[in-house]
N, C-alpha and C. Protein backbone atom coordinates (compact mmCIF):
# COMPACT_ATOMS: atom_id res chain seq x y z
N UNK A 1 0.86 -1.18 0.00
CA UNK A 1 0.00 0.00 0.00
C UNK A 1 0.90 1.23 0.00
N UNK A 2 0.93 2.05 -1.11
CA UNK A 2 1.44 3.63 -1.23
C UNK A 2 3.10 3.12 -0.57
N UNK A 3 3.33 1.96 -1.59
CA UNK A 3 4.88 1.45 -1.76
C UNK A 3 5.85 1.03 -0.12
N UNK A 4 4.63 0.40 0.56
CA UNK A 4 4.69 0.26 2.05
C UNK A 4 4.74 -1.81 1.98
N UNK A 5 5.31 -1.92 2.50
CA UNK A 5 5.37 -3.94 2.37
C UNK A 5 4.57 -4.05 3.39
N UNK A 6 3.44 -5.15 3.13
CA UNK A 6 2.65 -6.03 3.93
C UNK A 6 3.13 -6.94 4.07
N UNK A 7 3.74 -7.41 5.04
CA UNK A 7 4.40 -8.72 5.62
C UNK A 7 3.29 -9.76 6.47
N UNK A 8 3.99 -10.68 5.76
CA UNK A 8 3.04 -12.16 5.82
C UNK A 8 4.43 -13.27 6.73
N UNK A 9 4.21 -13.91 7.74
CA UNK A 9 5.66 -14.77 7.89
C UNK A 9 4.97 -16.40 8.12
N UNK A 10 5.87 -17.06 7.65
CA UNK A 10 5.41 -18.38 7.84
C UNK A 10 5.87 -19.14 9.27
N UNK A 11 4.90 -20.12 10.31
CA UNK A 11 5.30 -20.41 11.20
C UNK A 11 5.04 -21.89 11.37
N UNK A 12 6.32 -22.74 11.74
CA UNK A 12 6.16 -23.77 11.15
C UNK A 12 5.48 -24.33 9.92
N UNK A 13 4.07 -25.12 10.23
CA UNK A 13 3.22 -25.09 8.86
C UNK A 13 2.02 -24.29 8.63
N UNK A 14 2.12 -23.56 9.53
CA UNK A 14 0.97 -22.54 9.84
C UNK A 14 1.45 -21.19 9.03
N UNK A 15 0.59 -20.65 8.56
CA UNK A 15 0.42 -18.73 8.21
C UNK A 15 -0.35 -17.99 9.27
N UNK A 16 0.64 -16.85 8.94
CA UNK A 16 0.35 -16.11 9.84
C UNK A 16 -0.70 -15.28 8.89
N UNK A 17 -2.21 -15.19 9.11
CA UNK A 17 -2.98 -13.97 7.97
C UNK A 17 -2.76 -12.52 9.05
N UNK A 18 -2.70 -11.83 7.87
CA UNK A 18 -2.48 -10.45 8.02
C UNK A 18 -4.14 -9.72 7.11
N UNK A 19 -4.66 -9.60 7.90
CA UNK A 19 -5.91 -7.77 7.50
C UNK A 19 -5.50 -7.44 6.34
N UNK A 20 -5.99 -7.44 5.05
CA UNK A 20 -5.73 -6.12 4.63
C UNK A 20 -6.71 -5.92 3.13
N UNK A 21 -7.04 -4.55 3.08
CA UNK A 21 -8.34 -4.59 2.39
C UNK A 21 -7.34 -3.46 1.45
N UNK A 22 -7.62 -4.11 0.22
CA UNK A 22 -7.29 -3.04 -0.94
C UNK A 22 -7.93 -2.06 -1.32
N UNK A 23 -7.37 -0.87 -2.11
CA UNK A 23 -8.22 0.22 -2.13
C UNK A 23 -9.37 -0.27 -3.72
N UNK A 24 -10.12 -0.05 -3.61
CA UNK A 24 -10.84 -0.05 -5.05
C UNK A 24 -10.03 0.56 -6.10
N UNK A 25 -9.64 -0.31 -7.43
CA UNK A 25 -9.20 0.57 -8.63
C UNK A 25 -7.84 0.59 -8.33
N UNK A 26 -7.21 0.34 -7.57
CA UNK A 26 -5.71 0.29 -7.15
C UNK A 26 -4.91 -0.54 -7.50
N UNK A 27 -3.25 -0.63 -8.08
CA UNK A 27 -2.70 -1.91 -8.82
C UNK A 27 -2.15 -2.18 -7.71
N UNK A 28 -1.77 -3.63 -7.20
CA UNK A 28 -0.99 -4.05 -6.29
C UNK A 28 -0.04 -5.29 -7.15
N UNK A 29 0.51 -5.73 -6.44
CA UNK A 29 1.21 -7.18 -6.99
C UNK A 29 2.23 -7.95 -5.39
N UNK A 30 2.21 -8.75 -5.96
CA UNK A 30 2.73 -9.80 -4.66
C UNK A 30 4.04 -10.34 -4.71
N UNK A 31 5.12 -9.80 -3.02
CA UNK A 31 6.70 -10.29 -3.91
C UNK A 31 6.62 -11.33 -2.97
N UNK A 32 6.78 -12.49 -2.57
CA UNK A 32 7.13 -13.30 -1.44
C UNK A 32 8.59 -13.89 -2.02
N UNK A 33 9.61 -13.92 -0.51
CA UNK A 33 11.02 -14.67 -0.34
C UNK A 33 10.63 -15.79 0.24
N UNK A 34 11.41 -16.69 -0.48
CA UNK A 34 10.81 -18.22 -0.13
C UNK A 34 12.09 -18.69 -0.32
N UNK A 35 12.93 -19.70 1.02
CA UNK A 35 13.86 -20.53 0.75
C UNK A 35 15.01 -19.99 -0.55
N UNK A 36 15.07 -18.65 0.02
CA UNK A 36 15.86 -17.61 -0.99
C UNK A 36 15.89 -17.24 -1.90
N UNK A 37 14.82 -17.59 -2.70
CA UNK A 37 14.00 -17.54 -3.92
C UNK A 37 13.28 -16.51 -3.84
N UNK A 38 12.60 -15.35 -4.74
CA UNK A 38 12.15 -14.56 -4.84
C UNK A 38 10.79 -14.81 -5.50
N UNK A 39 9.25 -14.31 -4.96
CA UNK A 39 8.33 -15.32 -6.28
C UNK A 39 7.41 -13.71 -6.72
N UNK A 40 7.38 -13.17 -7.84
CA UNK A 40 6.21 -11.81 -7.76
C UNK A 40 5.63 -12.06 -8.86
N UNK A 41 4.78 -11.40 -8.77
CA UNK A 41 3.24 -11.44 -9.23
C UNK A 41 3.28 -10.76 -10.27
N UNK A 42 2.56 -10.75 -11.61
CA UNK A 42 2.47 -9.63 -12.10
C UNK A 42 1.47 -8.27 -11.34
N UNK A 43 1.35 -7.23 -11.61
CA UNK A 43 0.88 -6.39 -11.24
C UNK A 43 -1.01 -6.81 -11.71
N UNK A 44 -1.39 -6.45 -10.49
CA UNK A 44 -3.24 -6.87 -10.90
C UNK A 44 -3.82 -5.08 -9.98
N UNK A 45 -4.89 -5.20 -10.95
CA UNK A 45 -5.99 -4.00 -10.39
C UNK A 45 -6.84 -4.44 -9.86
N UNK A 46 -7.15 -3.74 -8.41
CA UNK A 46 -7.78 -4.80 -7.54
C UNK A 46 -8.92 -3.86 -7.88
N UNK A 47 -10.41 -5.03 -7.38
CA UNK A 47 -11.64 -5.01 -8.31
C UNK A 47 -12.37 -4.25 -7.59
N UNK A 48 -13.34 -3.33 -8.32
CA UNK A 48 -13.87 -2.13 -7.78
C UNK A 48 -15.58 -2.70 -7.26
N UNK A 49 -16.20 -3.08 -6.37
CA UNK A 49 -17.79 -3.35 -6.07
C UNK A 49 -18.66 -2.34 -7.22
N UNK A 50 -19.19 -3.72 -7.27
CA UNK A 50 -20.47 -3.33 -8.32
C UNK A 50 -21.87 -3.66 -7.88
N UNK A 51 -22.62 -2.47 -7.18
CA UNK A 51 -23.62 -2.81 -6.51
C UNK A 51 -24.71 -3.12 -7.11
N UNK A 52 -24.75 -4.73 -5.71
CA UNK A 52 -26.54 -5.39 -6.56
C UNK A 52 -27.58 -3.95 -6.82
N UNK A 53 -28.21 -4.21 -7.53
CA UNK A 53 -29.54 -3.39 -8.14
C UNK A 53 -30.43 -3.58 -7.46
N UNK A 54 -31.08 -5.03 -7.81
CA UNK A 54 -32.03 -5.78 -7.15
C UNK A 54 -31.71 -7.59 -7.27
N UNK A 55 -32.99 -7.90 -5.83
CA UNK A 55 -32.95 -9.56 -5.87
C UNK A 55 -34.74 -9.73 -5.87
N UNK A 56 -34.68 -10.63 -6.83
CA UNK A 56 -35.60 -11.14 -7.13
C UNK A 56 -36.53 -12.74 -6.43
N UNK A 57 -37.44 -13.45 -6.12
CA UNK A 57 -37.56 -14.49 -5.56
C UNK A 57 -39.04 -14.53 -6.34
N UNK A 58 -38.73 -16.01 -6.97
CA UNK A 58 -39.95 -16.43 -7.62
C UNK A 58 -40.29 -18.04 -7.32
N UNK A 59 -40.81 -18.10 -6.19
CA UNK A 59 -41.55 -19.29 -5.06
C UNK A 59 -41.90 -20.32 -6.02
N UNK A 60 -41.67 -21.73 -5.63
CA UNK A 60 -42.52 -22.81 -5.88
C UNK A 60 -43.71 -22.84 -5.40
N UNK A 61 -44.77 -23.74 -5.74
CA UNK A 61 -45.90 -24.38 -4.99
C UNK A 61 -46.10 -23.81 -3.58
N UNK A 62 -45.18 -24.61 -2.89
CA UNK A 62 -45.05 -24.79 -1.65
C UNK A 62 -43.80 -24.23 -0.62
N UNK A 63 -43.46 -22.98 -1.47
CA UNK A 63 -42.70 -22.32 -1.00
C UNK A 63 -41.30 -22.69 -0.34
N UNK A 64 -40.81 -23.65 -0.79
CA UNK A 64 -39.67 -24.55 -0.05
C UNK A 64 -38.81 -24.48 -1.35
N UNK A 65 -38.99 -24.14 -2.52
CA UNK A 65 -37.56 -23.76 -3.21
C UNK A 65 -38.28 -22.36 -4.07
N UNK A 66 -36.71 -21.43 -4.34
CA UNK A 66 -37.48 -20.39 -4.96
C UNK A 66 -36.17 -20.44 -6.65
N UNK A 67 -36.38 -19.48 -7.21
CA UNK A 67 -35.56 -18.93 -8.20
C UNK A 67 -35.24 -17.64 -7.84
N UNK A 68 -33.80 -17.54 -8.00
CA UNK A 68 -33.35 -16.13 -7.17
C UNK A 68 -32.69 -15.50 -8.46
N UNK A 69 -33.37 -14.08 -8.83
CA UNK A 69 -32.66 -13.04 -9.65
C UNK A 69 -31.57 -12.02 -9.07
N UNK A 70 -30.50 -12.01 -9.57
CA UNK A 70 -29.11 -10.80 -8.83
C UNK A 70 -29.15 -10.06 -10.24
N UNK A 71 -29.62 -9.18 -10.03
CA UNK A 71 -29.57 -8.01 -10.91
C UNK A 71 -28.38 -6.63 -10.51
N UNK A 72 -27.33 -6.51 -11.70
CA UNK A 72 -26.22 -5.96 -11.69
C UNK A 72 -26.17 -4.83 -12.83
N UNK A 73 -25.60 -3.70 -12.94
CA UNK A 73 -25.37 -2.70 -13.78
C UNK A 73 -24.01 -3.14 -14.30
N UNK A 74 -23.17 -3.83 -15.68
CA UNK A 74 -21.60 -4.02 -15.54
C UNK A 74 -21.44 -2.85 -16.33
N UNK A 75 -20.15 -2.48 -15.56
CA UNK A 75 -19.24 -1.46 -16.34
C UNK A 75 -18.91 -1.77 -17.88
N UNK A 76 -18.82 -0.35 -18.45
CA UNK A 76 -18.34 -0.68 -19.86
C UNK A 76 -17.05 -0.67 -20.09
N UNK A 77 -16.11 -0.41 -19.25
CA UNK A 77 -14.61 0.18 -19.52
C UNK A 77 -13.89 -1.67 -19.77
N UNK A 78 -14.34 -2.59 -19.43
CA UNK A 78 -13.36 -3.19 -18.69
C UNK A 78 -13.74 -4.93 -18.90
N UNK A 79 -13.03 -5.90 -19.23
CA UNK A 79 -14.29 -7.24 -18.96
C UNK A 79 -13.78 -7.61 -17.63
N UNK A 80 -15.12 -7.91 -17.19
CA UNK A 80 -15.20 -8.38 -15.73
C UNK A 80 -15.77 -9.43 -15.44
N UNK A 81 -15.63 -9.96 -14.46
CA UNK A 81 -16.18 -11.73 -14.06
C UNK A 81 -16.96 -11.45 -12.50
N UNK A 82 -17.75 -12.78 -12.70
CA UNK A 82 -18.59 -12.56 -11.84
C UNK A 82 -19.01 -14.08 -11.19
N UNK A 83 -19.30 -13.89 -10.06
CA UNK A 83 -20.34 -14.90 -9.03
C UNK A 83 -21.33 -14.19 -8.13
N UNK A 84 -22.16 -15.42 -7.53
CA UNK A 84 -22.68 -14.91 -6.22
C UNK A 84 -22.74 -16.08 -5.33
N UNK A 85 -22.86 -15.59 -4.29
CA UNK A 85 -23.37 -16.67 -3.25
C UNK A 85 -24.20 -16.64 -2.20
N UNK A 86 -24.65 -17.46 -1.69
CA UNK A 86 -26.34 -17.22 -0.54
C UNK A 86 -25.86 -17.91 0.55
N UNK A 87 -25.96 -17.06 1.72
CA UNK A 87 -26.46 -17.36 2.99
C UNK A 87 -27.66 -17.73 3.35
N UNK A 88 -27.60 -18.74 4.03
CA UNK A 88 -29.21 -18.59 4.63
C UNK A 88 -29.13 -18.47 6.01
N UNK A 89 -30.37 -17.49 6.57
CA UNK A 89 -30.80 -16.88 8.07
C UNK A 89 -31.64 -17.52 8.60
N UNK A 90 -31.65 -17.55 9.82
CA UNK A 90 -32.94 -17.94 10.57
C UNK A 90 -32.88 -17.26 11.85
N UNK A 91 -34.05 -16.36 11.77
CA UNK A 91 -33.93 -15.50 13.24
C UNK A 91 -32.64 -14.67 13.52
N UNK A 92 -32.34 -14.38 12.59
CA UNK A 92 -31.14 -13.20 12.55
C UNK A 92 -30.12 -14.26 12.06
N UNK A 93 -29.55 -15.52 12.58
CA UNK A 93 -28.42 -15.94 12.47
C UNK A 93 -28.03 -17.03 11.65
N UNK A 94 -27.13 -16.96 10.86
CA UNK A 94 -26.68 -17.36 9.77
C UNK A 94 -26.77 -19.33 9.79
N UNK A 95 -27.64 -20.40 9.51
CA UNK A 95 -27.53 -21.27 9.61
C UNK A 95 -27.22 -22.05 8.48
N UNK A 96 -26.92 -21.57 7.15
CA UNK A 96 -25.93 -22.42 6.21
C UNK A 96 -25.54 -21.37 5.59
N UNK A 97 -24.06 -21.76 4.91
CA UNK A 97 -23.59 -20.84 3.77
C UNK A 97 -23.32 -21.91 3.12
N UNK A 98 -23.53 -21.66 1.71
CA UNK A 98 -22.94 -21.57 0.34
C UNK A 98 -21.42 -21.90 0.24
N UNK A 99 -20.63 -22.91 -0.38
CA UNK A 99 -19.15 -22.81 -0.33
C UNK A 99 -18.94 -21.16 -1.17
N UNK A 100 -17.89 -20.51 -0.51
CA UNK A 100 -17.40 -19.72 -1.74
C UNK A 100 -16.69 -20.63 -2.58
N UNK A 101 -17.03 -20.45 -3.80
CA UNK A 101 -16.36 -20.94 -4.65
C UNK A 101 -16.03 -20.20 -6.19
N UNK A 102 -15.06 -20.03 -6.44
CA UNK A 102 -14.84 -19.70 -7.98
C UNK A 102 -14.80 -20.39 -9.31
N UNK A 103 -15.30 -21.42 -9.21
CA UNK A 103 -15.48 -22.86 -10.13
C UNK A 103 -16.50 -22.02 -11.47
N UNK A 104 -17.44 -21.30 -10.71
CA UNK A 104 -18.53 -21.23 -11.67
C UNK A 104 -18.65 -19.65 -11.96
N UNK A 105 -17.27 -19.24 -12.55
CA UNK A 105 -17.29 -17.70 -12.39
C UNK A 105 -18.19 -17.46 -14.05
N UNK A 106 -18.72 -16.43 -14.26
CA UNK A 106 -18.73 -15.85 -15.69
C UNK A 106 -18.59 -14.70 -16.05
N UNK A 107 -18.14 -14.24 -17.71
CA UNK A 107 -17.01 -13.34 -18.36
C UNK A 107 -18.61 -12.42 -18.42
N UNK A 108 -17.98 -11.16 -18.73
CA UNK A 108 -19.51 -10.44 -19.20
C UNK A 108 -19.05 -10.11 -20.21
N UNK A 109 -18.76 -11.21 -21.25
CA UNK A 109 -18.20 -10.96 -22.77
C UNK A 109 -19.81 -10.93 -23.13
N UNK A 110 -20.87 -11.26 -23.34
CA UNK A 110 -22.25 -11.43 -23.72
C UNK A 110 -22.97 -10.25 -23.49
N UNK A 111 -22.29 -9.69 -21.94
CA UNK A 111 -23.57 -8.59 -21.63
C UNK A 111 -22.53 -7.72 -21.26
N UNK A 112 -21.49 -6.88 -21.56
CA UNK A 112 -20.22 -5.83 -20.77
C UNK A 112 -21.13 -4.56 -21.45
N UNK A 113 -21.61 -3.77 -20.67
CA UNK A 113 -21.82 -2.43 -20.53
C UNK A 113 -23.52 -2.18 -20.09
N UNK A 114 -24.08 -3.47 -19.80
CA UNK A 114 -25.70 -3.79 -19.82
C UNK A 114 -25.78 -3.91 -17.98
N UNK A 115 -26.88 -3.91 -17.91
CA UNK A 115 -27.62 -4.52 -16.95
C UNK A 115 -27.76 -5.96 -16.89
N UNK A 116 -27.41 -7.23 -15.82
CA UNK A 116 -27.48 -8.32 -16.39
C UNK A 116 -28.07 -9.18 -14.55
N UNK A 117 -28.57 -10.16 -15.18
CA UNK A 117 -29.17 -10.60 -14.01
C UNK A 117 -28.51 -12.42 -13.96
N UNK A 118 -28.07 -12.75 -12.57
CA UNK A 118 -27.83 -14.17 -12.33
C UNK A 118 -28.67 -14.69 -11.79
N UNK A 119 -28.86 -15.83 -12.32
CA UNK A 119 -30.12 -16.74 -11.65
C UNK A 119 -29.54 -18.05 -10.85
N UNK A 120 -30.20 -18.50 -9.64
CA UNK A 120 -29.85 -19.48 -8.66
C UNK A 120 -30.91 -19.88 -8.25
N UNK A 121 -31.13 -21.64 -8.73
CA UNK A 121 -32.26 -22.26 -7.76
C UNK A 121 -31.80 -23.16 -6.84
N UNK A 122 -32.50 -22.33 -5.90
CA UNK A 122 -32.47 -22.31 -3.97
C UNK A 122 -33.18 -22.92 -3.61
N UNK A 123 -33.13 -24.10 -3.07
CA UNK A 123 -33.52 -24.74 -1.56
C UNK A 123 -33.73 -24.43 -0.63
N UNK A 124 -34.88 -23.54 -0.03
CA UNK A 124 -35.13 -23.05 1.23
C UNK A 124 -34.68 -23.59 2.47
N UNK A 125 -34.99 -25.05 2.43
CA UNK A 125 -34.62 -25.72 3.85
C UNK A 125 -33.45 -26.06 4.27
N UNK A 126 -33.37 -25.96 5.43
CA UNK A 126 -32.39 -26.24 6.09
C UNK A 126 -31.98 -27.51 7.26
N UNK A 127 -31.33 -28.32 7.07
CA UNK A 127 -31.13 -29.87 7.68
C UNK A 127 -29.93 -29.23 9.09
N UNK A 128 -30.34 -29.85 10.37
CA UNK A 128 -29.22 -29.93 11.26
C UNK A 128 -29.41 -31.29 11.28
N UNK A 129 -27.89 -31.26 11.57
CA UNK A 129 -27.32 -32.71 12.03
C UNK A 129 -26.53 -32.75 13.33
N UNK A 130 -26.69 -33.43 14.32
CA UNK A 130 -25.82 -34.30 14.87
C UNK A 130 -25.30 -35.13 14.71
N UNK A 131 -23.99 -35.15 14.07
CA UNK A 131 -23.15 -36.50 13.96
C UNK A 131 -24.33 -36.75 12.26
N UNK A 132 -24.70 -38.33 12.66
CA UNK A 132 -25.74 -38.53 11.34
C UNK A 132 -27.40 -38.40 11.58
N UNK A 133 -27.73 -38.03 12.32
CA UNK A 133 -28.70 -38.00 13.44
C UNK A 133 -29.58 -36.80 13.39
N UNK A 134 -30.15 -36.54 12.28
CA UNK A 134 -31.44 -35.34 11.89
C UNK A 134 -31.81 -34.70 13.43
N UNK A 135 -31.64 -33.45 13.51
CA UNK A 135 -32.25 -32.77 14.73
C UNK A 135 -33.09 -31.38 14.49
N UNK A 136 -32.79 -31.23 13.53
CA UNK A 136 -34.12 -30.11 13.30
C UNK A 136 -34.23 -30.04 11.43
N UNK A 137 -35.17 -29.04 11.30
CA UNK A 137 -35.37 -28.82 9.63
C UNK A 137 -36.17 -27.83 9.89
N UNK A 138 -36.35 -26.58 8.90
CA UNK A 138 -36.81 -25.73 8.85
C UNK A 138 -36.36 -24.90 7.66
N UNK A 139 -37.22 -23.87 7.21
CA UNK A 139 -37.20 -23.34 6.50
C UNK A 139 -36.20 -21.48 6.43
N UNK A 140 -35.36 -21.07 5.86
CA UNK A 140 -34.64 -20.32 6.26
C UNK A 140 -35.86 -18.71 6.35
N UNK A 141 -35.56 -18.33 6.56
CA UNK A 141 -36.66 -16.78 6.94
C UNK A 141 -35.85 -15.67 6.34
N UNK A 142 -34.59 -15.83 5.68
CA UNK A 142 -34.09 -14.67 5.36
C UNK A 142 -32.98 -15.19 4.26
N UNK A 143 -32.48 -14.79 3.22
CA UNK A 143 -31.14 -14.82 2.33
C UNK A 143 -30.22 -13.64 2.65
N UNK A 144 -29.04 -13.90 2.50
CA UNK A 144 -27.74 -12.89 2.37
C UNK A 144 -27.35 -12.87 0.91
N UNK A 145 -27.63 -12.21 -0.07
CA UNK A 145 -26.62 -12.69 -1.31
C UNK A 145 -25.39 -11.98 -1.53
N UNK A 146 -24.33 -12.41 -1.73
CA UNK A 146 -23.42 -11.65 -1.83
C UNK A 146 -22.98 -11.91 -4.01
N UNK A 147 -22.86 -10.47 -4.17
CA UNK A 147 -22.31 -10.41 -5.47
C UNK A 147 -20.44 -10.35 -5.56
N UNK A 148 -19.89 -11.43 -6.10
CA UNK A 148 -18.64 -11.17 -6.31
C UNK A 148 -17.85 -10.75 -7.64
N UNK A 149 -17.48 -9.55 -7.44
CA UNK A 149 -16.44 -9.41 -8.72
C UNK A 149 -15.30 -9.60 -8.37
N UNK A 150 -14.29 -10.46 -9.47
CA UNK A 150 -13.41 -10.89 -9.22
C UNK A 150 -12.32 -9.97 -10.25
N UNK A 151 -10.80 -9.95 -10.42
CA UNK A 151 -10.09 -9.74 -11.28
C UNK A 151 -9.95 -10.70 -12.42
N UNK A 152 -9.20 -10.25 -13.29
CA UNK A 152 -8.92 -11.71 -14.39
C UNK A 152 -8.28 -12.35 -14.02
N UNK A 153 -6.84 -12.79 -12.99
CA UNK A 153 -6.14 -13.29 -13.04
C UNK A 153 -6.95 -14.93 -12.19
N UNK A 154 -8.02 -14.15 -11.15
CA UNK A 154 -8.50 -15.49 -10.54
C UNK A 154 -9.39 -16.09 -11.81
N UNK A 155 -10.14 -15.54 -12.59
CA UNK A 155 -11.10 -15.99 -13.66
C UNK A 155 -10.19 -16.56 -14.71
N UNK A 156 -8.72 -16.38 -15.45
CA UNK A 156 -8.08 -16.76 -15.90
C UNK A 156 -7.52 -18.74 -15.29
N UNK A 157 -6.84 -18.41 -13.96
CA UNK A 157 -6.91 -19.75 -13.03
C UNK A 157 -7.68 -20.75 -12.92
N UNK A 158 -8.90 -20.42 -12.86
CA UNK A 158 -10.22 -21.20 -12.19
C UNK A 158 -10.96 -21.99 -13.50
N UNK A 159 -10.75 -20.96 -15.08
CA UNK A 159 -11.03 -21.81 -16.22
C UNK A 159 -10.02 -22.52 -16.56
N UNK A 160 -8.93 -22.25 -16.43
CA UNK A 160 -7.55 -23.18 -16.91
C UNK A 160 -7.71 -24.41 -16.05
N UNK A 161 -8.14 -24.29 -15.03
CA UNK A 161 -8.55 -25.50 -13.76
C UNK A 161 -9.16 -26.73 -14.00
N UNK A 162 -10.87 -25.44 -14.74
CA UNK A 162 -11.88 -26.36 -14.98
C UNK A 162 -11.45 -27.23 -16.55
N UNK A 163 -10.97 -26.28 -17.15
CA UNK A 163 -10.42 -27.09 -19.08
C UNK A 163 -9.48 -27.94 -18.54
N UNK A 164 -9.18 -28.22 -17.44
CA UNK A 164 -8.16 -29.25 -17.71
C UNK A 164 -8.88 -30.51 -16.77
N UNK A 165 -9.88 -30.00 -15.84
CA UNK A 165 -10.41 -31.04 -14.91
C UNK A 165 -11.66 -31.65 -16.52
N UNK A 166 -11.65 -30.96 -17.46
CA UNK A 166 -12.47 -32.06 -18.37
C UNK A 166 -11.80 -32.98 -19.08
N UNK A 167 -10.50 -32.82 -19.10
CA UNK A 167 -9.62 -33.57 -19.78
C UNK A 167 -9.17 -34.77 -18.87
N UNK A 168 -9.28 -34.90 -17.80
CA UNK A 168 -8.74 -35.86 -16.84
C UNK A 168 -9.10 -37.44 -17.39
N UNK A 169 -8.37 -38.23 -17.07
CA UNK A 169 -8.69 -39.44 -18.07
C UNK A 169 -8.80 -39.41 -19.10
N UNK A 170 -8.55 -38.55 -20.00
CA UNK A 170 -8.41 -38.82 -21.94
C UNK A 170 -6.77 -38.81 -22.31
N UNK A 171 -6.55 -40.02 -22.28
CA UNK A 171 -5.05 -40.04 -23.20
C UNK A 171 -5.04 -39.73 -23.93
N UNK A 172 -5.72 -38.91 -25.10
CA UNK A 172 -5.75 -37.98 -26.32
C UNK A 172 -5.32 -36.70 -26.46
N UNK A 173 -5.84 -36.39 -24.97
CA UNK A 173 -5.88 -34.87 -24.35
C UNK A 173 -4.56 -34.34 -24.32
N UNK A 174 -3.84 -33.14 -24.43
CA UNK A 174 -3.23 -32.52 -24.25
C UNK A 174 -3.75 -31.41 -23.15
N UNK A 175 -3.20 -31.73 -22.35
CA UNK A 175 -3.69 -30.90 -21.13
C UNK A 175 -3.02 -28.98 -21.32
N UNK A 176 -4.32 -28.40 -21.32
CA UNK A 176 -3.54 -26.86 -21.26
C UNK A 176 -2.49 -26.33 -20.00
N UNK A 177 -2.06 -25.86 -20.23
CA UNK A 177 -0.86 -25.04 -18.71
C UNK A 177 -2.32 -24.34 -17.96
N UNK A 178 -2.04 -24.82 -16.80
CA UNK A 178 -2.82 -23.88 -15.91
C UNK A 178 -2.33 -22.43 -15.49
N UNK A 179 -2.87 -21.23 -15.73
CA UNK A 179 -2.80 -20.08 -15.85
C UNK A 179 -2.03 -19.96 -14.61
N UNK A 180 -0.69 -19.42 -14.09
CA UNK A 180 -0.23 -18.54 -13.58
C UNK A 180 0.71 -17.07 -13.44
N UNK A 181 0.37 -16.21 -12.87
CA UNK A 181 0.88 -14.78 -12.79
C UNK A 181 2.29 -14.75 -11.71
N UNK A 182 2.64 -15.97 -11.51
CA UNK A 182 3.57 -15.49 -10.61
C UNK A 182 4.90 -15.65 -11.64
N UNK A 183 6.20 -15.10 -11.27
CA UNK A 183 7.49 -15.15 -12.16
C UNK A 183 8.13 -16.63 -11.53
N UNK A 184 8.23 -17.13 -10.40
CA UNK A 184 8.89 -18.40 -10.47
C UNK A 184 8.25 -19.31 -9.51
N UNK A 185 7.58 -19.68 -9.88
CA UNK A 185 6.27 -20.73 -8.92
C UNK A 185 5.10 -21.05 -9.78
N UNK A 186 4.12 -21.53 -9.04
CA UNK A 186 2.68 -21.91 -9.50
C UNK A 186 1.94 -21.52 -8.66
N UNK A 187 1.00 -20.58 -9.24
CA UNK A 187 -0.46 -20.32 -8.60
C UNK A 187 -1.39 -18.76 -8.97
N UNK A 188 -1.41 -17.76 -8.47
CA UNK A 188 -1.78 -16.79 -9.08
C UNK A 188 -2.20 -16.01 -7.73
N UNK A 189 -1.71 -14.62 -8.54
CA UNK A 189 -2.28 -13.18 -7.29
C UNK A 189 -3.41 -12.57 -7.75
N UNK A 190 -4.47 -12.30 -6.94
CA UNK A 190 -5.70 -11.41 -7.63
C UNK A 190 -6.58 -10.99 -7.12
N UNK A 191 -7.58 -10.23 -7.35
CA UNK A 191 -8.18 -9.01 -6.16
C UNK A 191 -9.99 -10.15 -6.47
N UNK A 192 -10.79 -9.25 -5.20
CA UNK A 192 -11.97 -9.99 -5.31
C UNK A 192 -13.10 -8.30 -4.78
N UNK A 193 -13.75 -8.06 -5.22
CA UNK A 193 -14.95 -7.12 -4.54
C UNK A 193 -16.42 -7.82 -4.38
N UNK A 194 -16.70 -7.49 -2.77
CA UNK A 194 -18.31 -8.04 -2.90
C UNK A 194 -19.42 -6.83 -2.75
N UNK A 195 -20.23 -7.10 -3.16
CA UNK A 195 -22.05 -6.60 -2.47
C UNK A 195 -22.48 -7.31 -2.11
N UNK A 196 -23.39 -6.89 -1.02
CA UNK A 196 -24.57 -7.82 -0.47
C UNK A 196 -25.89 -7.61 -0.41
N UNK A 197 -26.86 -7.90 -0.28
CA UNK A 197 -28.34 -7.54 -0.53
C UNK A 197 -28.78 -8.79 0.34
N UNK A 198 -29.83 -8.42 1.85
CA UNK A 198 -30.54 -9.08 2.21
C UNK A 198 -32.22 -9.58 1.23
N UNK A 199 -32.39 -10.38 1.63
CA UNK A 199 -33.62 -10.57 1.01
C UNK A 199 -34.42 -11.56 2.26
């Protein structure tokens, strides 16, 4: 930050996480010393929040699964990638989340400068368990959605991931290089922005 090092140290096999929230629109990049090795990043622009618009909920029958609309404004300057993900509430407090995951990101090569809406069908209910041992079920009373914009470098990673997890078992296949930004290692540096919208 404003040419200041954020130090990260490794302890035994443990990391130490360090806080730190990037500015919107800001380039950063990542140097880590490793076993005297030097590993940096290319330079990434960390991702600016793009606030939900609206959320939509269009009920089954019986109100136990819905179809959920995330309605987004995308910028025109720029292609950008996208997810979301759902919490579910009950009585204020959060009783399942959603893995975050970046598996299922998408490009706004189709819709970049539009209004565009993601759709998710949701399972209202909610299973506790003990051990294997059903102890309650109920229906959640509230959603969290969170909208994620990501940079390219994670959306670059995560398809190089998935094109190669389709190739697994084809001796035909020529497997692609999985996308990384770092200069002497494997893996990748890259920014993430969320919104959220109760529903």
């Amino acid at each position: 930050e404003e040419g200041q090092s954020v130090l990260s140290t490794q302890v035994a096999a443990n990391y130490k996480k360090i806080p730190f929230a990037a500015r919107q629109g800001a380039l950063y990049a990542l140097s880590v010393e490793v076993d005297g090795r030097t590993i940096d990043s290319a330079p990434v622009l960390s991702s600016r929040v793009i606030p939900i618009d609206t959320c939509s909920l269009q009920f089954n029958a019986d109100s136990t699964r819905a179809v959920l609309g995330i309605t987004f404004q995308d910028p025109p300057e720029q292609s950008d990638y996208y997810t979301a993900r759902i919490l579910k509430k009950n009585q204020g407090e959060v009783v399942e989340r959603e893995e975050r995951s970046f598996r299922n990101l998408i490009s706004d090569q189709p819709f970049n400068g539009s209004s565009h809406t993601i759709t998710k069908s949701i399972n209202l209910g909610v299973w506790i368990f003990d051990g294997f041992e059903l102890v309650d079920r109920f229906l959640a009373d509230e959603l969290v959605v969170i909208l994620y914009r990501v940079s390219e470098p994670v959306y670059l990673f995560y398809e190089s991931l998935d094109k190669n997890n389709g190739e697994i078992g084809n001796q035909f296949s020529n497997q692609a290089p999985t996308y990384s930004n770092l200069s002497d290692g494997y893996g990748f540096f890259g920014t993430y922005a969320v919104d959220s919208m109760a529903v």
